[in-house]
Protein backbone atom coordinates (compact mmCIF):
# COMPACT_ATOMS: atom_id res chain seq x y z
CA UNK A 1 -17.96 -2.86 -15.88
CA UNK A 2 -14.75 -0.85 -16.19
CA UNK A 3 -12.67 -0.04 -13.24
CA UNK A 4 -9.58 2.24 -13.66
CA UNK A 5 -6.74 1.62 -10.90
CA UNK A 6 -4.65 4.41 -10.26
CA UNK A 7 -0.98 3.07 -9.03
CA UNK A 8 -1.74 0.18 -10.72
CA UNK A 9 2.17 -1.10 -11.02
CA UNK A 10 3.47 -0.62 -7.76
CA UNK A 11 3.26 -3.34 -5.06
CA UNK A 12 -0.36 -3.07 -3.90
CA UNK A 13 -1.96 -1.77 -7.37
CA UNK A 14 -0.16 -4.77 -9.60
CA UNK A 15 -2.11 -7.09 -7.44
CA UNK A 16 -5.13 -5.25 -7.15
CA UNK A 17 -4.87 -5.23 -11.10
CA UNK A 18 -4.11 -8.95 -11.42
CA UNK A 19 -7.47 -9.73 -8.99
CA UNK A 20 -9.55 -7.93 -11.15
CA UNK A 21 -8.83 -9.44 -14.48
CA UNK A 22 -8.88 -12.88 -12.44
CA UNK A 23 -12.45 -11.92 -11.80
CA UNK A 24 -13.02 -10.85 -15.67
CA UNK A 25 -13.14 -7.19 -15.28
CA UNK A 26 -12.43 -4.59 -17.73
CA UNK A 27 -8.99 -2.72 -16.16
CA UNK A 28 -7.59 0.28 -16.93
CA UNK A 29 -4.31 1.10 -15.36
CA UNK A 30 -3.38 4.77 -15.22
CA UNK A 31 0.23 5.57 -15.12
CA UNK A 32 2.55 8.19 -15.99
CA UNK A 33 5.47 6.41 -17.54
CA UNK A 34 5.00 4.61 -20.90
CA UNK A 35 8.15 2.40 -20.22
CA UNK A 36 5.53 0.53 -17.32
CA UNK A 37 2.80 -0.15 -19.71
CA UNK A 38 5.34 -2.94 -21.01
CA UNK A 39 4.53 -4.70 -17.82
CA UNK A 40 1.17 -4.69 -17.46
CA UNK A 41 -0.59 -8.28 -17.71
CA UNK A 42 -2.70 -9.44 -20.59
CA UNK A 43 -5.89 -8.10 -20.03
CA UNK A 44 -5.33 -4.79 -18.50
CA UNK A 45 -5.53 -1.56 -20.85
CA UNK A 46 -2.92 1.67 -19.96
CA UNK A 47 -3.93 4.93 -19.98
CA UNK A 48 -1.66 7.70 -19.54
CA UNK A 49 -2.37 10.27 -17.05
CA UNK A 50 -0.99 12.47 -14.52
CA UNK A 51 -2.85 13.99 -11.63
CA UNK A 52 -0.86 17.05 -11.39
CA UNK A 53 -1.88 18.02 -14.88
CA UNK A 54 -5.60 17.22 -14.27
CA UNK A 55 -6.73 18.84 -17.71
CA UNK A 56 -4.42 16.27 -19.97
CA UNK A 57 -5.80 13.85 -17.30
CA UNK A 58 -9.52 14.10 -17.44
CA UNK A 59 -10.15 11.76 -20.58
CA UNK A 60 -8.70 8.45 -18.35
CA UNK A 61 -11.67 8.91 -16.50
CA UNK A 62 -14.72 8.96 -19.17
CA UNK A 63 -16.84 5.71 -19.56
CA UNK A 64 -15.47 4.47 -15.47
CA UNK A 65 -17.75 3.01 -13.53
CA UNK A 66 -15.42 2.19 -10.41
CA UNK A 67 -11.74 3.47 -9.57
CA UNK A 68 -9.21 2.08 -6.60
CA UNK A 69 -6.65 4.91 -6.11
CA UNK A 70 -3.34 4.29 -4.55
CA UNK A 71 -1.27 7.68 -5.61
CA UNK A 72 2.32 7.30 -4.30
CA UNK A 73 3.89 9.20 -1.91
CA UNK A 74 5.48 12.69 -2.93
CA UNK A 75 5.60 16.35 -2.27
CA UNK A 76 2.17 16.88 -4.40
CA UNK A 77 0.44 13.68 -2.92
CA UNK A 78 -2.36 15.39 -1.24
CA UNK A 79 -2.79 17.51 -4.17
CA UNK A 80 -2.99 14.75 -6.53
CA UNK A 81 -5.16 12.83 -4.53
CA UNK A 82 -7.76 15.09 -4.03
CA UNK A 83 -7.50 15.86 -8.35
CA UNK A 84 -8.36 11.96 -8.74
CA UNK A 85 -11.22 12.39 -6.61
CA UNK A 86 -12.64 15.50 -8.40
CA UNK A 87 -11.76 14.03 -11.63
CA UNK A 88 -13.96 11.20 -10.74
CA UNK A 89 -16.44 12.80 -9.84
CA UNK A 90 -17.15 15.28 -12.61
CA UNK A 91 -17.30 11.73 -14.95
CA UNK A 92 -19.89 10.67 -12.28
CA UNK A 93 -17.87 7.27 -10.78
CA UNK A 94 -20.15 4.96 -9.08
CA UNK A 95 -17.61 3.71 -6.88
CA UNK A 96 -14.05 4.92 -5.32
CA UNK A 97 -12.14 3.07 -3.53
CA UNK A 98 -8.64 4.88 -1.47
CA UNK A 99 -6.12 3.61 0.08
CA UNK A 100 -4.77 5.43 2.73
CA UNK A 101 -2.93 4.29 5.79
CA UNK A 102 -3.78 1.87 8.79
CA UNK A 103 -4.37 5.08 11.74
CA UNK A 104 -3.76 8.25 9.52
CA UNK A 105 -5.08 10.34 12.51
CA UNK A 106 -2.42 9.44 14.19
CA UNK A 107 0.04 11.29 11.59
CA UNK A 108 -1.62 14.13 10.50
CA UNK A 109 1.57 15.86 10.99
CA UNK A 110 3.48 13.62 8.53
CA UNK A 111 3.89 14.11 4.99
CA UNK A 112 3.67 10.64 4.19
CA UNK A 113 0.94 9.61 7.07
CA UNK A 114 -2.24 12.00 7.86
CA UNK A 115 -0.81 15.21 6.72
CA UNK A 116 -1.03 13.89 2.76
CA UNK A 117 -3.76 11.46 3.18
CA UNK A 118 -6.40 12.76 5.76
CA UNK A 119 -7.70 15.83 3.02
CA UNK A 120 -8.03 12.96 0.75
CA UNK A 121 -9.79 11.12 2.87
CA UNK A 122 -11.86 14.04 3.51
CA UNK A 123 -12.09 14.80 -0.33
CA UNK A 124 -13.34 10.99 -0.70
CA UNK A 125 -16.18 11.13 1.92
CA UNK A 126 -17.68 14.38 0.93
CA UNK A 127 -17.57 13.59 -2.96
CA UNK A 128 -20.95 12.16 -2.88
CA UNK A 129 -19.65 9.41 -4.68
CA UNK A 130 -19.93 5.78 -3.04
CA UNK A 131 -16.93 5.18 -0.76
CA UNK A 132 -14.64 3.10 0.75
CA UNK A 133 -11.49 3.81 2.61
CA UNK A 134 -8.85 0.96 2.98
CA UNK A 135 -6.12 1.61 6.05
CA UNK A 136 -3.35 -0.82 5.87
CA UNK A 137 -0.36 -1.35 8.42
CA UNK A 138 3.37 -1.55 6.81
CA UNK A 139 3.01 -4.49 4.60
CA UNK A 140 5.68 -7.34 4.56
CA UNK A 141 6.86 -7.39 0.33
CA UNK A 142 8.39 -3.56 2.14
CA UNK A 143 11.45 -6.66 2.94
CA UNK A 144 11.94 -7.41 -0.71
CA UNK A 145 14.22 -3.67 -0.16
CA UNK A 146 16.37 -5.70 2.02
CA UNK A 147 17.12 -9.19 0.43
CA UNK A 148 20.43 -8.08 -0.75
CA UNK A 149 21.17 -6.66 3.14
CA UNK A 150 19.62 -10.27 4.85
CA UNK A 151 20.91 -12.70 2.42
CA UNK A 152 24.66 -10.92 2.41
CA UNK A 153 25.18 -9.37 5.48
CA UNK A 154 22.93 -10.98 7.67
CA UNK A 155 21.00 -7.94 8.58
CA UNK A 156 17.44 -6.74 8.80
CA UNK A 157 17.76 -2.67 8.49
CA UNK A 158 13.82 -1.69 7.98
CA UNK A 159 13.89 0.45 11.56
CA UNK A 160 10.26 -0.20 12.43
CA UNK A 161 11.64 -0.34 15.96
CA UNK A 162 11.15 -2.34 19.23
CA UNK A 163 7.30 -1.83 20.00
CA UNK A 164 6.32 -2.59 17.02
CA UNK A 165 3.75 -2.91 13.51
CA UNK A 166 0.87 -5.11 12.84
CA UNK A 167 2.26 -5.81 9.28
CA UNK A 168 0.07 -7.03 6.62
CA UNK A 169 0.85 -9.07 3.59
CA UNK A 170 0.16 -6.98 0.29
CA UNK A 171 -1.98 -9.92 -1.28
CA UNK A 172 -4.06 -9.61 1.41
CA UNK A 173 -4.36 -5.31 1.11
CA UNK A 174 -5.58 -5.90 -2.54
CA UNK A 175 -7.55 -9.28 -2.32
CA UNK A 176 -9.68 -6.58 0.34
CA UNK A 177 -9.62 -3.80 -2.39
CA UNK A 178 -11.10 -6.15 -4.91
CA UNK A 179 -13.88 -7.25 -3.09
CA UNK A 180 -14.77 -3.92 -1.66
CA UNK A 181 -14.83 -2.59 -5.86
CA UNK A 182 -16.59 -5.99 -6.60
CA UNK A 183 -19.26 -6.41 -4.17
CA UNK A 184 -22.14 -4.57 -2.14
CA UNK A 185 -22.07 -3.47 1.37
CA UNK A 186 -18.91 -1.38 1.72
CA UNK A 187 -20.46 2.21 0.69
CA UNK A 188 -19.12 4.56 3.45
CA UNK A 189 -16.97 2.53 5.25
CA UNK A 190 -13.53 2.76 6.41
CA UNK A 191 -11.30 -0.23 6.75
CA UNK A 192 -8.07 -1.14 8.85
CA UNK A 193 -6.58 -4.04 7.59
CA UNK A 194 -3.78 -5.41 9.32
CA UNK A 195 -1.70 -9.06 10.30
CA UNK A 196 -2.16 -11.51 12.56
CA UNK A 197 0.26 -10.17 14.86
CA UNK A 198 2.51 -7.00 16.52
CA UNK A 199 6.00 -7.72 14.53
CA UNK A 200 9.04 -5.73 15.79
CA UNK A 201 12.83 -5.28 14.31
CA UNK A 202 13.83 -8.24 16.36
CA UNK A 203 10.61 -10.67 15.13
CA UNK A 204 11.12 -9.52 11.60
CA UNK A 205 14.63 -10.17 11.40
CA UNK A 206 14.00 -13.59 13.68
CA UNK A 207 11.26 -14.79 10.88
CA UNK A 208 13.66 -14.07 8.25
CA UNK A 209 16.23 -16.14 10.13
CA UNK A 210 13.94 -19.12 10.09
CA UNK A 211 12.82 -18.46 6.40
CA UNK A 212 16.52 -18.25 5.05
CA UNK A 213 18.12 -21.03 7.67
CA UNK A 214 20.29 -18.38 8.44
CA UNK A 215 21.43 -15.79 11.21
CA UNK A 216 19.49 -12.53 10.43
CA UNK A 217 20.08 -9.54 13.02
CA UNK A 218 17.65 -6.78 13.30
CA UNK A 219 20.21 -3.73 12.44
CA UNK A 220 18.46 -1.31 15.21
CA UNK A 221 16.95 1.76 15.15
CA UNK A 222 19.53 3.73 13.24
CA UNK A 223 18.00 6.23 10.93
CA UNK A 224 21.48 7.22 9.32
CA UNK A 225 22.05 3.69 8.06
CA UNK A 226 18.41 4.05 6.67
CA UNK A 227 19.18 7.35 5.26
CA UNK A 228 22.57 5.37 3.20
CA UNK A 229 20.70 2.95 2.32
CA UNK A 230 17.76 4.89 0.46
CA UNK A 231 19.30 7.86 -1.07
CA UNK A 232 17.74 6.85 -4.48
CA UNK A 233 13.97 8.16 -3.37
CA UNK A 234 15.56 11.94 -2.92
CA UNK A 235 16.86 14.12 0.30
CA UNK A 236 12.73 14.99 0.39
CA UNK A 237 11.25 11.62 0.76
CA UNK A 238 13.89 10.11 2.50
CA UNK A 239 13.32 12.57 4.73
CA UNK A 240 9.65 12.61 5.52
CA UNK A 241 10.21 8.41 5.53
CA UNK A 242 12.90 8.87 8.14
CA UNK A 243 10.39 10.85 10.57
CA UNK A 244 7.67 8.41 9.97
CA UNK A 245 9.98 5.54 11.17
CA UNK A 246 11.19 7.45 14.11
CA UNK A 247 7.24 8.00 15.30
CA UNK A 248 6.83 4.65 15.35
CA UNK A 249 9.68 3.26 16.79
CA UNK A 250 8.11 5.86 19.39
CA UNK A 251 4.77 4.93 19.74
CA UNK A 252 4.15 1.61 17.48
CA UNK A 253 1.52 0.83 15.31
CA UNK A 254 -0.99 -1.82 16.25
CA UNK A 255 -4.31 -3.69 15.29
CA UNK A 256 -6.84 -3.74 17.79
CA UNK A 257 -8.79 -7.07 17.98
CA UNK A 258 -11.43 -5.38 16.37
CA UNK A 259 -9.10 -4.63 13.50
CA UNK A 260 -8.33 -8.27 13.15
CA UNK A 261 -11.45 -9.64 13.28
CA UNK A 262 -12.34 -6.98 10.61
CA UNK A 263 -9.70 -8.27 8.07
CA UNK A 264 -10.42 -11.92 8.87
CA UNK A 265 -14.16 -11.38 7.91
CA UNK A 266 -13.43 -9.00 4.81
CA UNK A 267 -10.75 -11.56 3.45
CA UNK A 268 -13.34 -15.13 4.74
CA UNK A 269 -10.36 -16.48 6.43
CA UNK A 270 -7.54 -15.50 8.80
CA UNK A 271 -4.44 -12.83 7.21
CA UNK A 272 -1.21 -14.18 6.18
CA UNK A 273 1.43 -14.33 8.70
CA UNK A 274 4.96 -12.92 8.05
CA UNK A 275 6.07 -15.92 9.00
CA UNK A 276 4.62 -17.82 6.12
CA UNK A 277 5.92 -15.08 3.75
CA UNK A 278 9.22 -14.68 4.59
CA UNK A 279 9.21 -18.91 3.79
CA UNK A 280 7.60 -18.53 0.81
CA UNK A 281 9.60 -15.87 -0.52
CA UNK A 282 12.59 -17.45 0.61
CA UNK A 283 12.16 -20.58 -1.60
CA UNK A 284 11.46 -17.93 -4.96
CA UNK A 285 14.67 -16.41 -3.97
CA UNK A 286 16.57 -19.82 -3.92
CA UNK A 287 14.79 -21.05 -7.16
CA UNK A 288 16.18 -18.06 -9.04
């Protein structure tokens, strides 16, 4: 079997990768820039491609049988999405796997929520390819941004507000990618998978306190200190990032039990706590 990950060396997609090969699988990682193919572990196989140029793109796709698709957020997202879904199926995929976001009907009027990712989700379920949809909340390695901010200033600035995100650990988004590209029984179905728990500003920043035995203080809902802080992703992105945070510090972003449960059984035990990551990652930080 050959599976080709798109956004294979980003945060989710690295891991995703690195389960795969665990499990002996033949991976192909598609990415635009040769300077990542450095990084890729032993095992995995670049191919360069870019889904806005779907012609120079169409070979990475010949001789697939499966394909997990994470395509980053940008002004051609939708568009590029819905090229790696006709892409895959004119070289007749057996499987594709997308990974959208945890209640993308909720956003459909954000670039970065529903607006770019429901018409790929739409693209995905009409395809007549074999489907699965993956949903997941804001993920806690998002906090790796802010270890300069925490561990020198003793602030937590990621605005996700007072009411609140049922954050998810990335291990657990792509140990839950894996198995829905490895095994049976996930044709058609859409997936939220989420944490344990509703984590605010205040219960981020308080977990991060315990992690680094430190006073961390959740820096409030200020979008202009957001805006300083991540000038590198463009006046565009920051932008359509800035009105994504300001919905949910609005209306939130919770799991339903349901949505638990449903993560607890696709993983075969319960998802990782923040809690638990923030100490773990704490402990890497002081060993280097």
């Amino acid at each position: 079997m050959k599976i080709l990950v798109i956004g294979g060396t980003g945060t989710i997609g690295s891991r995703v990768v690195n389960g795969l090969l665990s499990k002996g699988v033949n991976v192909n990682v598609m990415t635009r820039d040769p300077a990542k193919a450095t990084g890729l572990p032993k095992g995995a196989t670049a191919v360069f491609g870019n889904l806005s140029d779907p012609h120079a793109t169409r070979d990475s796709f010949k001789g697939i049988d499966r394909v997990f698709m994470l395509n980053a957020a940008s002004t051609a997202e939708a568009y590029e999405g819905i090229m790696g879904v006709l892409l895959a199926k004119d070289a007749d995929v057996g499987r594709f796997v997308y990974m959208s976001t945890h209640r993308a009907d909720l956003t459909e009027f954000l670039p970065i929520g529903g607006g770019t990712k429901l018409p790929v989700e739409k693209a995905v379920a009409i395809s007549g390819m074999p489907f699965t949809i993956l949903r997941p909340n804001n993920f806690f390695q998002n906090d790796y941004w802010y270890k300069d901010s925490m561990l020198n200033d003793g602030i937590y600035p990621q605005p996700i507000g007072f009411k609140g995100m049922s954050r998810v650990d990335a291990r657990d988004i792509a140990d839950v990618a894996v198995s829905t590209l490895l095994n049976e029984g996930h044709a058609g179905q859409t997936y939220n998978i989420t944490g344990p728990r509703v984590e605010t500003g205040p219960s981020s920043a308080a977990a991060w306190s315990t992690a680094l035995n430190r006073k961390i203080e959740y820096a409030g809902n200020d979008m202009e200190l957001f805006e300083r802080m991540h000038g590198f992703m463009g006046s565009a992105l920051v932008n359509v990032y800035r009105r994504f945070y300001e919905f949910y510090q609005e209306h939130g972003l919770f799991a339903t039990e349901q949505d638990i449960a449903g993560t607890t059984r696709l993983l075969g035990r319960a998802p990782r706590s923040l809690e638990s990551f923030a100490i773990e990652t704490a402990k890497e930080w002081a060993a280097k």
